[in-house]
C-alpha atoms as a PDB file:
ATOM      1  CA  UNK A   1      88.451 143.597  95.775  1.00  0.00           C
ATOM      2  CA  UNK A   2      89.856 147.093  96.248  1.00  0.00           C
ATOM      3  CA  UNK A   3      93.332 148.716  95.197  1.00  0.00           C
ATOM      4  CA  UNK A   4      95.889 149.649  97.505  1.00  0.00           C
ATOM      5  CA  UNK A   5      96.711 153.242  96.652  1.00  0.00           C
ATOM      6  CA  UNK A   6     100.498 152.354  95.327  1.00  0.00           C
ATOM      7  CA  UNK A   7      98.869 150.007  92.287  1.00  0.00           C
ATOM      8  CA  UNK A   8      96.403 152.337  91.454  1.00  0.00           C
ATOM      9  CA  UNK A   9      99.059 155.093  90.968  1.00  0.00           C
ATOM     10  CA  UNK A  10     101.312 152.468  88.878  1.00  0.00           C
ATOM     11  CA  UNK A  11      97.942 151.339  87.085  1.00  0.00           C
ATOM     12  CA  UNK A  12      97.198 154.934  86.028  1.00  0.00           C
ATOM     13  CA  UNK A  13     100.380 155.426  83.911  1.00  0.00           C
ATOM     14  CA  UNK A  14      99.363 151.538  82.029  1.00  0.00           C
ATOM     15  CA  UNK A  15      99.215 152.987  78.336  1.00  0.00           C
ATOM     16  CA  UNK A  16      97.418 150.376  76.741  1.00  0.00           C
ATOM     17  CA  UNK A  17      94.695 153.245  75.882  1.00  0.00           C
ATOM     18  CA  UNK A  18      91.801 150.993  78.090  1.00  0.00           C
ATOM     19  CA  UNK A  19      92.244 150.087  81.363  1.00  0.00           C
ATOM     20  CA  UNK A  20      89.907 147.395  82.460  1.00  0.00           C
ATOM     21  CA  UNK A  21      89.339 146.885  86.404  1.00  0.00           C
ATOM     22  CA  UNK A  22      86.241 144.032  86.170  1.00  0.00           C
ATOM     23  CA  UNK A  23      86.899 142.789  89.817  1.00  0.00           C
ATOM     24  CA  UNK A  24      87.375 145.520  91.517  1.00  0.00           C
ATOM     25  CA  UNK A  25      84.835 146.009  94.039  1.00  0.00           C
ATOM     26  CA  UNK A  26      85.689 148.756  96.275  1.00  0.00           C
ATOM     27  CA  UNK A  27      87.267 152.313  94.940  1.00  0.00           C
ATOM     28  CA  UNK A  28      88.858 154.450  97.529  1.00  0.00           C
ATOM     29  CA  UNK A  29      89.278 158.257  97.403  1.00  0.00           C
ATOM     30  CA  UNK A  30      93.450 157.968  96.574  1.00  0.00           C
ATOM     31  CA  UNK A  31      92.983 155.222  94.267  1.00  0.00           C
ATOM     32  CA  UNK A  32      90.377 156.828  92.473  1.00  0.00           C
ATOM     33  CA  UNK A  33      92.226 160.109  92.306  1.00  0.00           C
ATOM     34  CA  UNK A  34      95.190 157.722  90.771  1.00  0.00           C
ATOM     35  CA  UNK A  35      93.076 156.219  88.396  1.00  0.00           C
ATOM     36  CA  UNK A  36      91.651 159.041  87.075  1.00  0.00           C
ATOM     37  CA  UNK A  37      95.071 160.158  85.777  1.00  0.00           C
ATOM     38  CA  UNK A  38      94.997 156.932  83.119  1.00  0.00           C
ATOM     39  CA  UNK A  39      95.172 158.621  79.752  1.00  0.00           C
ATOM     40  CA  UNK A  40      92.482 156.804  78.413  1.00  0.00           C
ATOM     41  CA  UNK A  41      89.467 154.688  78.837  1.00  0.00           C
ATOM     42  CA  UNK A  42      88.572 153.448  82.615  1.00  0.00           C
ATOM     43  CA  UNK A  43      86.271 150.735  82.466  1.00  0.00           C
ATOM     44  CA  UNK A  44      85.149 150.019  86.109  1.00  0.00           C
ATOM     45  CA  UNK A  45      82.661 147.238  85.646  1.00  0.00           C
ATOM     46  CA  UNK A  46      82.740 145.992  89.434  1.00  0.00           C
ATOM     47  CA  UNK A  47      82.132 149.104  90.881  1.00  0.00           C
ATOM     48  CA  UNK A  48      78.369 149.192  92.049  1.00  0.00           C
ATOM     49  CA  UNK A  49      78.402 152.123  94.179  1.00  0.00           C
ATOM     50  CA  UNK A  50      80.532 155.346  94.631  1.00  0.00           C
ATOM     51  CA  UNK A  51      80.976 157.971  97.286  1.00  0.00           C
ATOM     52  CA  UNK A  52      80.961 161.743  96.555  1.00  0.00           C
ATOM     53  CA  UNK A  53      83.980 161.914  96.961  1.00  0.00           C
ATOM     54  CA  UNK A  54      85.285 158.743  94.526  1.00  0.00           C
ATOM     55  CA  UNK A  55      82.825 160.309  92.123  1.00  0.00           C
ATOM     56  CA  UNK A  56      84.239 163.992  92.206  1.00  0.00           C
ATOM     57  CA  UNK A  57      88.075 162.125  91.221  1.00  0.00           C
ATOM     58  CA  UNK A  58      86.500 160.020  89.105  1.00  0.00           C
ATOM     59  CA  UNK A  59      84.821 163.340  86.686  1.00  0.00           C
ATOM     60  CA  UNK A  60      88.618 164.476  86.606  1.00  0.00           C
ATOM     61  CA  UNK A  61      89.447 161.667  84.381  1.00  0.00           C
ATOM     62  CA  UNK A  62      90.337 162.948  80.644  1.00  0.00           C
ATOM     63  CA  UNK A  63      88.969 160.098  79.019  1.00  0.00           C
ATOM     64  CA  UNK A  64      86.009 157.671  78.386  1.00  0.00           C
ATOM     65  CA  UNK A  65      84.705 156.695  82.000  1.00  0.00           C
ATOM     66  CA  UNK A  66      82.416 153.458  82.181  1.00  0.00           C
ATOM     67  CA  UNK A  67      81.031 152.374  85.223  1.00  0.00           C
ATOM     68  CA  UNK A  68      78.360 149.326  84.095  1.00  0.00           C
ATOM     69  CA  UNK A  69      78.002 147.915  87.352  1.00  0.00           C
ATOM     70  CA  UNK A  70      76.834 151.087  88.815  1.00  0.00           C
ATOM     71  CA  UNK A  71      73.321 150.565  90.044  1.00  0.00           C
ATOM     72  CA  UNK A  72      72.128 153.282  91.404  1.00  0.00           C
ATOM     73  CA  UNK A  73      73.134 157.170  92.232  1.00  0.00           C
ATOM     74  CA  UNK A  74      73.069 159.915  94.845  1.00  0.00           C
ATOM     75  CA  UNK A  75      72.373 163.452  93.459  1.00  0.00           C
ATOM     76  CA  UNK A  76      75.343 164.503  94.609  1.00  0.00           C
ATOM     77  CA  UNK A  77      77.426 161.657  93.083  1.00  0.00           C
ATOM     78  CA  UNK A  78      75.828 162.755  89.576  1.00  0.00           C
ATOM     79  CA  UNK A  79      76.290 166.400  90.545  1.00  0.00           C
ATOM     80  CA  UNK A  80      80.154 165.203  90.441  1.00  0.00           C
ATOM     81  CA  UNK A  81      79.805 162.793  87.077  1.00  0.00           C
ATOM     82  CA  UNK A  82      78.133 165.325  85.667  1.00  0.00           C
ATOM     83  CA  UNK A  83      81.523 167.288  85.701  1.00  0.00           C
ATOM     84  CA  UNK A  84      83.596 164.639  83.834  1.00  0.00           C
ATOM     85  CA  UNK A  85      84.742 166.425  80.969  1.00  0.00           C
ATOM     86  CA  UNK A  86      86.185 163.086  78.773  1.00  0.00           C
ATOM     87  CA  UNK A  87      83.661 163.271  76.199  1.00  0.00           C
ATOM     88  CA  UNK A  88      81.837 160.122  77.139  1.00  0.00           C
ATOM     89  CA  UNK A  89      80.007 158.603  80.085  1.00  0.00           C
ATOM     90  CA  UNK A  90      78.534 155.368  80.276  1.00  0.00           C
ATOM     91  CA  UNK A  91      75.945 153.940  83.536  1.00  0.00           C
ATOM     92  CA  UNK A  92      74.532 151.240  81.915  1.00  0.00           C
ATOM     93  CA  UNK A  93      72.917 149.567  85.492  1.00  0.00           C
ATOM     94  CA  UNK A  94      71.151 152.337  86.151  1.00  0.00           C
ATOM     95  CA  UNK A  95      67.465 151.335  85.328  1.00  0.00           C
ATOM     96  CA  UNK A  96      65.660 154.403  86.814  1.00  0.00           C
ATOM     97  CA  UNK A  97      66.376 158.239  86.972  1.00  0.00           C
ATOM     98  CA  UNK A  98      64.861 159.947  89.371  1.00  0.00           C
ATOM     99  CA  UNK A  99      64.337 164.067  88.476  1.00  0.00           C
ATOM    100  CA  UNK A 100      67.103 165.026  90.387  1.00  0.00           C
ATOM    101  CA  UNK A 101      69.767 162.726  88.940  1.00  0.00           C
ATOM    102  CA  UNK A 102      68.332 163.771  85.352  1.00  0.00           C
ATOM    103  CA  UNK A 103      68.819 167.558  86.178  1.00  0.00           C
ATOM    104  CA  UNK A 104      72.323 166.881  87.365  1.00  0.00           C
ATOM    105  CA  UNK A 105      73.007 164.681  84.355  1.00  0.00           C
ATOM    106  CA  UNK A 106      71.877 166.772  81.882  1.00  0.00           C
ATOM    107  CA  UNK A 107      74.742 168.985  82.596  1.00  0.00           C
ATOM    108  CA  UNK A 108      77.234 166.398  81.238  1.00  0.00           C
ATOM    109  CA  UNK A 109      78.771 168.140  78.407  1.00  0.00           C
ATOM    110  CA  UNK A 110      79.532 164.607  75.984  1.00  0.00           C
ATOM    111  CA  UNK A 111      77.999 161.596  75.263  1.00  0.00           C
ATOM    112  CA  UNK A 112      75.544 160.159  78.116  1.00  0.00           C
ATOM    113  CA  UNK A 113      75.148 156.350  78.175  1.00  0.00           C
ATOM    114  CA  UNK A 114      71.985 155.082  79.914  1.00  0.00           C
ATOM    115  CA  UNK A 115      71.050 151.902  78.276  1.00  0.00           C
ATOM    116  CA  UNK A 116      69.259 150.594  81.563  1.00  0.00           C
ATOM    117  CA  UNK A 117      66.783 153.549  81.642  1.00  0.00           C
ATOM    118  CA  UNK A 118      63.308 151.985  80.763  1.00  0.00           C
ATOM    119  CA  UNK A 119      61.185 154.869  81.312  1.00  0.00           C
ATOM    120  CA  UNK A 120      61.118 158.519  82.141  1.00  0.00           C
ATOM    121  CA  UNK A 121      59.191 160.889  84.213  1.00  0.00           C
ATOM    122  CA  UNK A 122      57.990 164.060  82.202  1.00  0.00           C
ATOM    123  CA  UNK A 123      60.313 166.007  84.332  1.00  0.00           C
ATOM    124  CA  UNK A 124      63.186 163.822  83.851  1.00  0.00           C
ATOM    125  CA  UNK A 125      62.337 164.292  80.074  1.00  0.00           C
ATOM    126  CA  UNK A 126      62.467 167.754  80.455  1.00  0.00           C
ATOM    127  CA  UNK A 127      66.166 167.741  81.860  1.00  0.00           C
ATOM    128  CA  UNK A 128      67.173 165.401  79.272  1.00  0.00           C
ATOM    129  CA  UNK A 129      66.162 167.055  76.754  1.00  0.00           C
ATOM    130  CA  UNK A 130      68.475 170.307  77.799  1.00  0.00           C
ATOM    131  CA  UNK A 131      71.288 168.011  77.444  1.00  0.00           C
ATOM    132  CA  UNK A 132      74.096 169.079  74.744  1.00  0.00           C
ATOM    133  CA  UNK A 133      75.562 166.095  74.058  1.00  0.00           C
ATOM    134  CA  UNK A 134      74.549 162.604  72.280  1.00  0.00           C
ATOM    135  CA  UNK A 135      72.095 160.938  74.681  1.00  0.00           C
ATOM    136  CA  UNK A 136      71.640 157.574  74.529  1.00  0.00           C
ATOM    137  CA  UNK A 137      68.248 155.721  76.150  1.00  0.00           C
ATOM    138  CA  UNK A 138      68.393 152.415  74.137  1.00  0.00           C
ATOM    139  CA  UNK A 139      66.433 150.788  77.363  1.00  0.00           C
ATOM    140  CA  UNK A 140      63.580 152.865  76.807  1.00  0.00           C
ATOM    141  CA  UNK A 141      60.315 150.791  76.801  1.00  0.00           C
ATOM    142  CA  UNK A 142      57.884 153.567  77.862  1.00  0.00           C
ATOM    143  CA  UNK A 143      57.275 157.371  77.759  1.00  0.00           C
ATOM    144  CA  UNK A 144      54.610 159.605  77.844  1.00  0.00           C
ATOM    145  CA  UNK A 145      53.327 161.792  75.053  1.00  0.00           C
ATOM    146  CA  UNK A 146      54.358 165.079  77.532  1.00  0.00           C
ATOM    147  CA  UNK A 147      58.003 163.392  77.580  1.00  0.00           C
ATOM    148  CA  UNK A 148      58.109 162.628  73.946  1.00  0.00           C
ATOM    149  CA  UNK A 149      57.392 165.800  73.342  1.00  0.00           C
ATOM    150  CA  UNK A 150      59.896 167.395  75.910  1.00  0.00           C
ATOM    151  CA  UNK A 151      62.490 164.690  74.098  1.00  0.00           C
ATOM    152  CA  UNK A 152      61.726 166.056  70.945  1.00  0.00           C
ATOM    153  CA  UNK A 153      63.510 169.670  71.780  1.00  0.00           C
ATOM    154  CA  UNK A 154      66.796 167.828  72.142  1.00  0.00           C
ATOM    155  CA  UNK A 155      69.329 169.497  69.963  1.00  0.00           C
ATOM    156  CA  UNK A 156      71.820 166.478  69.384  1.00  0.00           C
ATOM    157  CA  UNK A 157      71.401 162.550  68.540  1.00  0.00           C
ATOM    158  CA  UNK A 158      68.997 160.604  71.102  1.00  0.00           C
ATOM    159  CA  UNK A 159      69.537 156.899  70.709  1.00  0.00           C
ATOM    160  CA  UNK A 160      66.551 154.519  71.562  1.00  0.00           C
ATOM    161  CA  UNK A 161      64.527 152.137  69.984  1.00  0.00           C
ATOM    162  CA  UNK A 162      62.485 152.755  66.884  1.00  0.00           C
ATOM    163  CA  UNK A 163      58.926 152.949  68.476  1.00  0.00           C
ATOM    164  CA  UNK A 164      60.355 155.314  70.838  1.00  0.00           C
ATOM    165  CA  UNK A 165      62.361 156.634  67.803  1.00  0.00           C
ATOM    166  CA  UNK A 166      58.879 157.843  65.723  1.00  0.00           C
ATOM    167  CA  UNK A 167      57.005 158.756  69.353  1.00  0.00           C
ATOM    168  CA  UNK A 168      60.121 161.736  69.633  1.00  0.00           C
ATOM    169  CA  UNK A 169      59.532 162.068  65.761  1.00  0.00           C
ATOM    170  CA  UNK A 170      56.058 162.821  65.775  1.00  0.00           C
ATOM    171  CA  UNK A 171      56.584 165.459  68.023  1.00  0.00           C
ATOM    172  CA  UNK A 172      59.507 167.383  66.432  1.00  0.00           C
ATOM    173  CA  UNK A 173      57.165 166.992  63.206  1.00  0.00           C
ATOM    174  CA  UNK A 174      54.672 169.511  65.329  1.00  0.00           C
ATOM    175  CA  UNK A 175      57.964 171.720  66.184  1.00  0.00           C
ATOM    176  CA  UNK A 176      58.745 172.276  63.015  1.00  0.00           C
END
């Protein structure tokens, strides 16, 4: 399902505070420049891959930007996420970063979602870990001692499981 551009431009002034597009499929570039003026959250469940282009109107969006369905990403297209200045941005399908999406992630100024993530490469880690906002790797199932350790110089909140939880711990303990 996609949006012609005339509803997404009358569906970006909806002031409900959460706008919630689960069927839509498809995002062009006008509709996702429309959308992205919603004052609010954009929940974009459907979505399961973006352009560079969607993504670079999509980071313009002032608010909370959720895209679940997304299942994988370009560097580029994180390059462009990574600018979304709305405090919080959620990819919960992703379940693997590869270095280069982690470097251009890490720049993401607010909170960064990834519940899918269910391990990380040391160099991944390492970007991660130069992140200023609240990261959250709930998914986490697996990481190394040299990515624990990287983890562990993370200035903010890190949100994971408990045995990754005291694997990070044990290594700030050595930091400090």
């Amino acid at each position: 399902t996609f949006l012609t551009p005339r509803v997404a431009q009358l569906l970006s002034t909806h002031k409900g505070g959460y706008l919630s597009l689960s069927g839509l499929t498809t995002l062009t570039d006008t509709a996702a420049q429309a959308l992205a003026k919603h004052q609010g959250t954009l929940f974009l469940n459907g979505i399961t891959t973006l352009s560079d282009t969607v993504a670079q109107a999509l980071a313009k969006h002032q608010g909370y930007l959720i895209l679940p369905g997304l299942t994988t990403l370009t560097t580029t297209t994180a390059q462009a996420l990574a600018t979304h200045k709305g405090g919080y941005l959620s990819l919960n399908a992703l379940t693997t970063l590869s270095d280069t999406v982690a470097v251009a992630l890490a720049k993401h100024q607010g909170f960064l979602h990834l519940p899918g993530i269910t391990t990380l490469s040391t160099t991944a880690a390492q970007a991660l870990a130069e992140h200023k906002g609240i990261l959250s790797l709930n998914g986490l199932t697996t990481l190394s001692n040299i990515a624990a350790q990287a983890l562990a110089k993370h200035k903010r909140y890190i949100s994971c499981n408990q045995e990754i939880r005291d694997h990070i711990d044990r290594f700030k303990e050595h930091e400090a």
